[in-house]
N, C-alpha and C. Protein backbone atom coordinates (compact mmCIF):
# COMPACT_ATOMS: atom_id res chain seq x y z
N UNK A 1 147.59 135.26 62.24
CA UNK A 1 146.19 134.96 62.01
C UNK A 1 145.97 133.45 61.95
N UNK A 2 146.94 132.64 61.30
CA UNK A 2 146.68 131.63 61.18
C UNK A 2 146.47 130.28 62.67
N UNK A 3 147.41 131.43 63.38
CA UNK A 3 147.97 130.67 64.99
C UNK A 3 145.96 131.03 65.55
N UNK A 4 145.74 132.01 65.15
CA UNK A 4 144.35 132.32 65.91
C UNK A 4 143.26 131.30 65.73
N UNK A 5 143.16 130.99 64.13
CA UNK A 5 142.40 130.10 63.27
C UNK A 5 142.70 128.67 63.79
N UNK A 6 143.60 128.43 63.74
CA UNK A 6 143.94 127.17 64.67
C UNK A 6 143.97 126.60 66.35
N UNK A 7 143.90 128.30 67.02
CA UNK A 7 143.44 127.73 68.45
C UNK A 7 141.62 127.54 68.06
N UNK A 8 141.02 128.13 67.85
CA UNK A 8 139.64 128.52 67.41
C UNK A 8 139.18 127.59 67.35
N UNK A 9 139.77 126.54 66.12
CA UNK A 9 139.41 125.62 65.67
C UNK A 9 139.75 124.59 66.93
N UNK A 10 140.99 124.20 67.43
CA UNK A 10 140.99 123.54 68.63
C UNK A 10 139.68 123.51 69.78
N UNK A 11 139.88 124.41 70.10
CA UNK A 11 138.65 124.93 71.07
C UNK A 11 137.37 124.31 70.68
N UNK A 12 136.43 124.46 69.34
CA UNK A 12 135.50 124.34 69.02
C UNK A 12 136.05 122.68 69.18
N UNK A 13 136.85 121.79 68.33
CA UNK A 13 136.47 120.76 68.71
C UNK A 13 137.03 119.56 69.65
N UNK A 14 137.77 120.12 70.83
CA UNK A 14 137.66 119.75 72.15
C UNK A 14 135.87 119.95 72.56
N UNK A 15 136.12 120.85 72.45
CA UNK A 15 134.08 121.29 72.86
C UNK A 15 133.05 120.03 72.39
N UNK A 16 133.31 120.22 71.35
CA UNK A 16 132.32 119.27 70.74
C UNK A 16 132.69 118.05 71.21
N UNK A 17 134.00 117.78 71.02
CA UNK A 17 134.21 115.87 71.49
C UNK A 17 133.64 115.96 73.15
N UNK A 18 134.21 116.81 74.17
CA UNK A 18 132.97 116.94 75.62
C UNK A 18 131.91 116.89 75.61
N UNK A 19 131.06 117.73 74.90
CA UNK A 19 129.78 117.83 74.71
C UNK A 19 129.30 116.32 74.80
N UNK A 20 130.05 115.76 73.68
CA UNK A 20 129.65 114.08 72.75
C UNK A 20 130.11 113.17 74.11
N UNK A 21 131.24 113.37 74.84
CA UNK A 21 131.66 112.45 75.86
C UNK A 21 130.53 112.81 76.92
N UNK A 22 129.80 113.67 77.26
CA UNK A 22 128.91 113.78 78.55
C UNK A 22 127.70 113.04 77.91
N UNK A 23 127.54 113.05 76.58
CA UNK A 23 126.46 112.65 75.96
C UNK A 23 125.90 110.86 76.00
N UNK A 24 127.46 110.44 75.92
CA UNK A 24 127.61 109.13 75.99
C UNK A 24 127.87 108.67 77.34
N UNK A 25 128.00 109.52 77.93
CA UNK A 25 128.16 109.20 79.67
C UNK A 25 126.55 108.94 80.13
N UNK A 26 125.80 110.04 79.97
CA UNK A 26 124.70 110.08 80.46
C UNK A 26 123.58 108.79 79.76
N UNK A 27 124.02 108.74 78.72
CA UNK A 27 123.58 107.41 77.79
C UNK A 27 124.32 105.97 79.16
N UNK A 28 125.29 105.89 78.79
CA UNK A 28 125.71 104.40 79.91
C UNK A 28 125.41 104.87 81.12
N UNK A 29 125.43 106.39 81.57
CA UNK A 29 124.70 105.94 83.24
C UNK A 29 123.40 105.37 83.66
N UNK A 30 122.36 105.64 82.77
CA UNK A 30 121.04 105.75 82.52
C UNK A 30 120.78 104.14 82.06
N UNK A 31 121.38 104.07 81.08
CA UNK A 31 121.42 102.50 80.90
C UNK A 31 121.51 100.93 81.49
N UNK A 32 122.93 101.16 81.87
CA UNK A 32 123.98 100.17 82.43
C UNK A 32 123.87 100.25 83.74
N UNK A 33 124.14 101.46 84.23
CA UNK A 33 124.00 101.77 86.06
C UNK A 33 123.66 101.48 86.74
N UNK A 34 121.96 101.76 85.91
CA UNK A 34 120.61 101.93 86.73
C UNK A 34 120.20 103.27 87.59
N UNK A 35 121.21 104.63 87.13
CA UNK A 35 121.16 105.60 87.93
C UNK A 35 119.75 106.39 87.50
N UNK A 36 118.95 106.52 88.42
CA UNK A 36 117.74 106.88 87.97
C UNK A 36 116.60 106.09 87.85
N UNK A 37 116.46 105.03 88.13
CA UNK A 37 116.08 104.09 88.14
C UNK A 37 115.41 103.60 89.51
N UNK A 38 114.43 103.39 89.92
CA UNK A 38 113.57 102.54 91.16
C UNK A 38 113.61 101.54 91.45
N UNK A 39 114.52 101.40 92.35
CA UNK A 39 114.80 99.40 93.00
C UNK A 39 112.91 98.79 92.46
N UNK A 40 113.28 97.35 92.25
CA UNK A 40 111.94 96.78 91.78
C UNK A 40 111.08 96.65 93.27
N UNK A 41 109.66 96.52 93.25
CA UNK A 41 108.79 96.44 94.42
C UNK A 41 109.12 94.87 95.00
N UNK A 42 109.04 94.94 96.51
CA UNK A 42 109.36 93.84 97.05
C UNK A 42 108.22 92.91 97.54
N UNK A 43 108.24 91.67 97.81
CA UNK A 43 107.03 90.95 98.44
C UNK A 43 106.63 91.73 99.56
N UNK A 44 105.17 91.74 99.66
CA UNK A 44 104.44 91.76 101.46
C UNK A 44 105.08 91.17 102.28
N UNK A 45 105.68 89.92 102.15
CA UNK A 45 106.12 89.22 103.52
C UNK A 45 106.80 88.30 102.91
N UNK A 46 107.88 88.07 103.62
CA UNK A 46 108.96 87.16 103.50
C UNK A 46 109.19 86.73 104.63
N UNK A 47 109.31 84.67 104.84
CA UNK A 47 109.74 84.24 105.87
C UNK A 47 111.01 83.68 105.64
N UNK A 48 112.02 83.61 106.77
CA UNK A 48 113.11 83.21 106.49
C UNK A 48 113.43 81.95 107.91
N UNK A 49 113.97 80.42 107.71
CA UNK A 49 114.48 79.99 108.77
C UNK A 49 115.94 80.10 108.30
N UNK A 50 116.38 80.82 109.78
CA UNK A 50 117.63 81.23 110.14
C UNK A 50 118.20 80.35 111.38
N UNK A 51 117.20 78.91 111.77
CA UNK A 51 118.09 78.07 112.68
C UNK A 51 118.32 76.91 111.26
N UNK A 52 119.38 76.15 112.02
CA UNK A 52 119.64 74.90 111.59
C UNK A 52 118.93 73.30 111.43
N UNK A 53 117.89 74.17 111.79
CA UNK A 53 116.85 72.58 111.79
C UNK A 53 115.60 73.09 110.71
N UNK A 54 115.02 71.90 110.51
CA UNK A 54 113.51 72.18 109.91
C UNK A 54 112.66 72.48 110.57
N UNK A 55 111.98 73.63 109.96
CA UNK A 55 110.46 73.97 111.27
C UNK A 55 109.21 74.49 110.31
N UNK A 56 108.19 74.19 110.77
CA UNK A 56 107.23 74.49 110.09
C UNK A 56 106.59 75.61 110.57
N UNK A 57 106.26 76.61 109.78
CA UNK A 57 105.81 77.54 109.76
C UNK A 57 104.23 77.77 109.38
N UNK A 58 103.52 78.25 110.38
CA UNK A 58 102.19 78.87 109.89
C UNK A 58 101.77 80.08 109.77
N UNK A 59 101.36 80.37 109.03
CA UNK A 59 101.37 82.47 109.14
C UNK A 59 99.91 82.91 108.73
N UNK A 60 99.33 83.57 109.64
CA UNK A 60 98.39 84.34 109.36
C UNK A 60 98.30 85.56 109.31
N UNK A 61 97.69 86.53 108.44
CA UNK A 61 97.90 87.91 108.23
C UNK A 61 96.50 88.36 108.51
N UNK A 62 95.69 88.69 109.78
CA UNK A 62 94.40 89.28 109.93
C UNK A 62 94.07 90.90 109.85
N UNK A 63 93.05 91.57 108.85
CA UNK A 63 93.26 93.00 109.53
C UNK A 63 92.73 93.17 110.90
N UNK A 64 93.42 94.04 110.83
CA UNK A 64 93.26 94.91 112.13
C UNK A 64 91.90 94.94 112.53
N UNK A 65 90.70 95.31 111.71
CA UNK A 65 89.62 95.61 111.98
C UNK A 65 88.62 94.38 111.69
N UNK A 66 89.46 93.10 111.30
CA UNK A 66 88.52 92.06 111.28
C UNK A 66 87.68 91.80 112.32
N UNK A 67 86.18 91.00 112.33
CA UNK A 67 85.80 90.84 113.05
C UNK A 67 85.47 89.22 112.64
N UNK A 68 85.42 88.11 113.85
CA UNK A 68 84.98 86.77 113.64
C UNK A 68 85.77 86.37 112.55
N UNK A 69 84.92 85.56 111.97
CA UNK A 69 85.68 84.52 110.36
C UNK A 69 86.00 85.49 109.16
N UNK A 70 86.76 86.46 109.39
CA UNK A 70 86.53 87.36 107.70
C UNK A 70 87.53 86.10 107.01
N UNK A 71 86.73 86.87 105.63
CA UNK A 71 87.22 86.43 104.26
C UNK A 71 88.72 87.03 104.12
N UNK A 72 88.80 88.21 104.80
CA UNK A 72 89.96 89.11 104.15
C UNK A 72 91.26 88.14 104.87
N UNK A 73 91.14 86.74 105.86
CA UNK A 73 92.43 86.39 106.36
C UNK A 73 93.43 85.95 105.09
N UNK A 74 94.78 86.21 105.72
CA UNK A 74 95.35 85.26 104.39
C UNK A 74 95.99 84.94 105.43
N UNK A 75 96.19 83.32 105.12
CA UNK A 75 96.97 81.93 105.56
C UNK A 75 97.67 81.25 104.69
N UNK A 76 98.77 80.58 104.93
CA UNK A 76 99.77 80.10 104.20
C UNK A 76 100.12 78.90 105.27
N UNK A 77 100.33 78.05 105.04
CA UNK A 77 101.19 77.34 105.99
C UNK A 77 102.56 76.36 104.79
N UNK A 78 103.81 76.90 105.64
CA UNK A 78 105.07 76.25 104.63
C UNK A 78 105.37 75.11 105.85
N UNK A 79 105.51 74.20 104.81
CA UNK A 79 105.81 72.97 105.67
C UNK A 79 107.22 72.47 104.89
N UNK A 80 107.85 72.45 106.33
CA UNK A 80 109.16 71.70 106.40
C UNK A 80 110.02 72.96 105.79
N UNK A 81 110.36 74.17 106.10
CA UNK A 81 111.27 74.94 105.80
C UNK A 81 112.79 74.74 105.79
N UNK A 82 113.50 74.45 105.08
CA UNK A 82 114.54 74.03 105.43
C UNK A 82 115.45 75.30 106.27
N UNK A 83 116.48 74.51 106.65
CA UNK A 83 117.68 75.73 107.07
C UNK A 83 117.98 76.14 106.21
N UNK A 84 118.59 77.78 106.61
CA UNK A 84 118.44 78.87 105.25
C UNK A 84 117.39 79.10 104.22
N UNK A 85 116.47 78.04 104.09
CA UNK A 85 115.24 78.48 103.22
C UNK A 85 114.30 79.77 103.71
N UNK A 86 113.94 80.15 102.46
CA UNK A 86 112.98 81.61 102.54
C UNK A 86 112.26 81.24 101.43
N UNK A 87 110.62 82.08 101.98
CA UNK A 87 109.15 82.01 100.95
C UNK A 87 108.98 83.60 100.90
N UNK A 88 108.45 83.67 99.66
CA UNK A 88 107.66 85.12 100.17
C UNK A 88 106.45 84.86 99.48
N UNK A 89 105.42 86.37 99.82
CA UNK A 89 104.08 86.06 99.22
C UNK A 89 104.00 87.85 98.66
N UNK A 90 103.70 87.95 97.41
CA UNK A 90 103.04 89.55 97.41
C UNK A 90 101.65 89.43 97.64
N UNK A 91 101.61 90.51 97.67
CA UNK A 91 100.21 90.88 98.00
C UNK A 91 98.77 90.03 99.32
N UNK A 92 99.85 89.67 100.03
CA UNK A 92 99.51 89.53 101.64
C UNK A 92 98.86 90.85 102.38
N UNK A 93 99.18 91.55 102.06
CA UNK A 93 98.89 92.90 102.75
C UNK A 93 98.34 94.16 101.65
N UNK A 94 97.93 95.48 102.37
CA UNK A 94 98.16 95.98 101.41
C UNK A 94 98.70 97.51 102.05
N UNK A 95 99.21 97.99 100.92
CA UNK A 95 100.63 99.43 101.58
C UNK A 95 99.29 100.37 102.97
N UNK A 96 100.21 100.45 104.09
CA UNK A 96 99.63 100.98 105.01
C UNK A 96 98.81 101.16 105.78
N UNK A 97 97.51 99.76 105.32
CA UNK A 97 96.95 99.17 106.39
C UNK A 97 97.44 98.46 107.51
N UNK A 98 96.43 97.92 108.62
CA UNK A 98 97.01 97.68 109.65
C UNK A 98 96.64 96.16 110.03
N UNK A 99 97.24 95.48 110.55
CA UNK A 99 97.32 94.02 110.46
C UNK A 99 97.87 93.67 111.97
N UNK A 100 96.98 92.21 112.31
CA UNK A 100 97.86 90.78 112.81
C UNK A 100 98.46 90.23 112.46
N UNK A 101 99.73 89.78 112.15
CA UNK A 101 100.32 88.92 112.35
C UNK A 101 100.95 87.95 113.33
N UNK A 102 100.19 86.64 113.05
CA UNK A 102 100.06 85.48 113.83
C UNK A 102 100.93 84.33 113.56
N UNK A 103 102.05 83.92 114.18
CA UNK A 103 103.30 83.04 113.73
C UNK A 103 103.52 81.51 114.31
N UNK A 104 102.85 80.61 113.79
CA UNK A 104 103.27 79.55 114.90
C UNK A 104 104.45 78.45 114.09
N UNK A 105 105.00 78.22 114.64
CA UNK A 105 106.08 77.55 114.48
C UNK A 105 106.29 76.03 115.18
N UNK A 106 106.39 75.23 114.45
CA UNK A 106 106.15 73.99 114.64
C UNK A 106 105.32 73.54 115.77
N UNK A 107 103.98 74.05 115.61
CA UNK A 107 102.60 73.77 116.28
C UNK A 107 102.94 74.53 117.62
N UNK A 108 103.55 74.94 117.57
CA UNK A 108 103.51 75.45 119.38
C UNK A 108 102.77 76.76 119.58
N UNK A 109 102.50 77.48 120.14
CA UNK A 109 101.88 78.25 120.98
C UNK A 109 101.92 79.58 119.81
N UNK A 110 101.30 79.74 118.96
CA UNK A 110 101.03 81.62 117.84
C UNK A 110 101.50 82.44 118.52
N UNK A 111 102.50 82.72 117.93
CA UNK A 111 102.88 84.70 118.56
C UNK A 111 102.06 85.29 117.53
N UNK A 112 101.61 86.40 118.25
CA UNK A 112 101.22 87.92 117.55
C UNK A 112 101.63 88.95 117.30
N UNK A 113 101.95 89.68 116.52
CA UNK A 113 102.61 90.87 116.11
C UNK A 113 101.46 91.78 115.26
N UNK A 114 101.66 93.36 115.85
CA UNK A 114 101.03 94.22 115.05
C UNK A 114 101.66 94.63 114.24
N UNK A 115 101.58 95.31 112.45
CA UNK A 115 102.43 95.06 111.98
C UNK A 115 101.56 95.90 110.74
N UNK A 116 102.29 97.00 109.96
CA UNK A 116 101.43 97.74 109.08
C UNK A 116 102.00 97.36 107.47
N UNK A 117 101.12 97.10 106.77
CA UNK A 117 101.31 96.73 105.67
C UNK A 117 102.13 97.67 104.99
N UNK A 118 103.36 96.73 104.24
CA UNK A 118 104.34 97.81 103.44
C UNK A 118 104.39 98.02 102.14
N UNK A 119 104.99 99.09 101.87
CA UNK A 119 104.69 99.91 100.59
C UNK A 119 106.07 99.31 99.65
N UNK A 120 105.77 99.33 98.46
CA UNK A 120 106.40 99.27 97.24
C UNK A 120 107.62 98.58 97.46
N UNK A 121 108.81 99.17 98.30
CA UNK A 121 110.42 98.73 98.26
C UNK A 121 110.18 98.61 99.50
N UNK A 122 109.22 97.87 100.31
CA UNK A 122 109.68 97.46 101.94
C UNK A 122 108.93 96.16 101.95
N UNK A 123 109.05 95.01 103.10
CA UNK A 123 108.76 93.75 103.06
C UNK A 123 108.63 94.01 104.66
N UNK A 124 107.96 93.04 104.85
CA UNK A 124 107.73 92.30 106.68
C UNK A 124 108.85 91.15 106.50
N UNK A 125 109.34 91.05 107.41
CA UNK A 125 110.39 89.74 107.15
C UNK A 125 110.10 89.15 108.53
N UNK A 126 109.65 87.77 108.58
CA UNK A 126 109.73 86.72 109.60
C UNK A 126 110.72 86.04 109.72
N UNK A 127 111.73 86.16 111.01
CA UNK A 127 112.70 84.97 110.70
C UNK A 127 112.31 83.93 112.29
N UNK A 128 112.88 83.09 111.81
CA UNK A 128 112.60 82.05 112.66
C UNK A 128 113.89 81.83 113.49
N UNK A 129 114.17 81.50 114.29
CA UNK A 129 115.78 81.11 115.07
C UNK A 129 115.65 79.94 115.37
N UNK A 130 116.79 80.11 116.90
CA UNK A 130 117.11 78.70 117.11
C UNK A 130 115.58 78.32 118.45
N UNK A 131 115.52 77.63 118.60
CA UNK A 131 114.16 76.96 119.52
C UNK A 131 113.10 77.64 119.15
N UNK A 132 112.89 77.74 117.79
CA UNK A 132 111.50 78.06 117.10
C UNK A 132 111.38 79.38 117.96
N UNK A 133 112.11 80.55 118.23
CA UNK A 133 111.81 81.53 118.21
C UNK A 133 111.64 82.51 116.91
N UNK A 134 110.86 83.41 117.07
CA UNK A 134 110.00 84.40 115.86
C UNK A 134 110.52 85.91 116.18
N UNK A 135 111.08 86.24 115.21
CA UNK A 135 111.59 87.90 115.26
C UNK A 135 110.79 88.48 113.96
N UNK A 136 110.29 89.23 113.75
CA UNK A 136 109.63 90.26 113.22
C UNK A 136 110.26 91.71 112.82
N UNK A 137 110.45 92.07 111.58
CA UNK A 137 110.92 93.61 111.90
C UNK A 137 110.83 93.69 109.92
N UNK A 138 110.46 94.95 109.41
CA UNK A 138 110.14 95.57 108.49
C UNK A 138 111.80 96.06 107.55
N UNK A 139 111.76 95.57 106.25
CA UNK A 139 112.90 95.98 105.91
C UNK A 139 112.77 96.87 104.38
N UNK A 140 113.53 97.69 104.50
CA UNK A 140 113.35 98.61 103.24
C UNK A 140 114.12 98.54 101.99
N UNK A 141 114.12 98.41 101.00
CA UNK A 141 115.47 98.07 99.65
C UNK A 141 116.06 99.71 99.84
């Protein structure tokens, strides 16, 4: 009887110390991890120069449905970007409307890009290259 009383008792507190170890698991995953958790919201637009020289950047963000001089443009112009430097702006856009984006790069000739405003954990990213070329493309966290 006593051999019984003593697995019994084993049993119950292996049990309990598991119970307490998933308890404290789920405590530091939740915590420390970040499991469960929503990457933070990212800027509307981020420009990046990715050549080796300085270039100046102008950026315009028009909607789609502007007509003439709207109010709704947003313009920025970064002057003197260094190599490897990056700007961003929130709230350039807004999640899933539809937009111009207009890029000129050290005064030369505006590219245009159509380009739909992104939501929460996605950004527009402008990078710039080498001979003031402009790449465009949408990135998600």
């Amino acid at each position: 009887m006593t051999d019984s009383v003593f697995w019994k008792g084993l049993t119950l507190w292996l049990g309990g110390f598991a119970a307490f170890a998933l308890l404290v698991g789920g405590v530091f995953a939740v915590a420390f991890l970040g499991i469960g958790q929503a990457p933070s919201a990212m800027d509307d637009l981020h420009v990046s120069n990715d050549d080796d020289a300085n270039h100046t950047v102008r950026i315009e963000v028009i909607p789609a449905n502007a007509s003439g001089e709207s109010q709704d443009v947003f313009a920025e112009e970064v002057a003197s970007l260094r190599p490897n430097e990056s700007v961003s702006w929130s709230n350039a856009t807004q999640a899933g409307e539809e937009y111009r984006l207009v890029v000129s790069v050290d005064g030369r000739e505006p590219k245009s890009f159509a380009v739909t405003g992104p939501y929460d954990h996605c950004t527009t990213e402008v990078w710039v290259g080498a001979n003031a070329t402009v790449e465009v493309v949408a990135s998600c966290a």
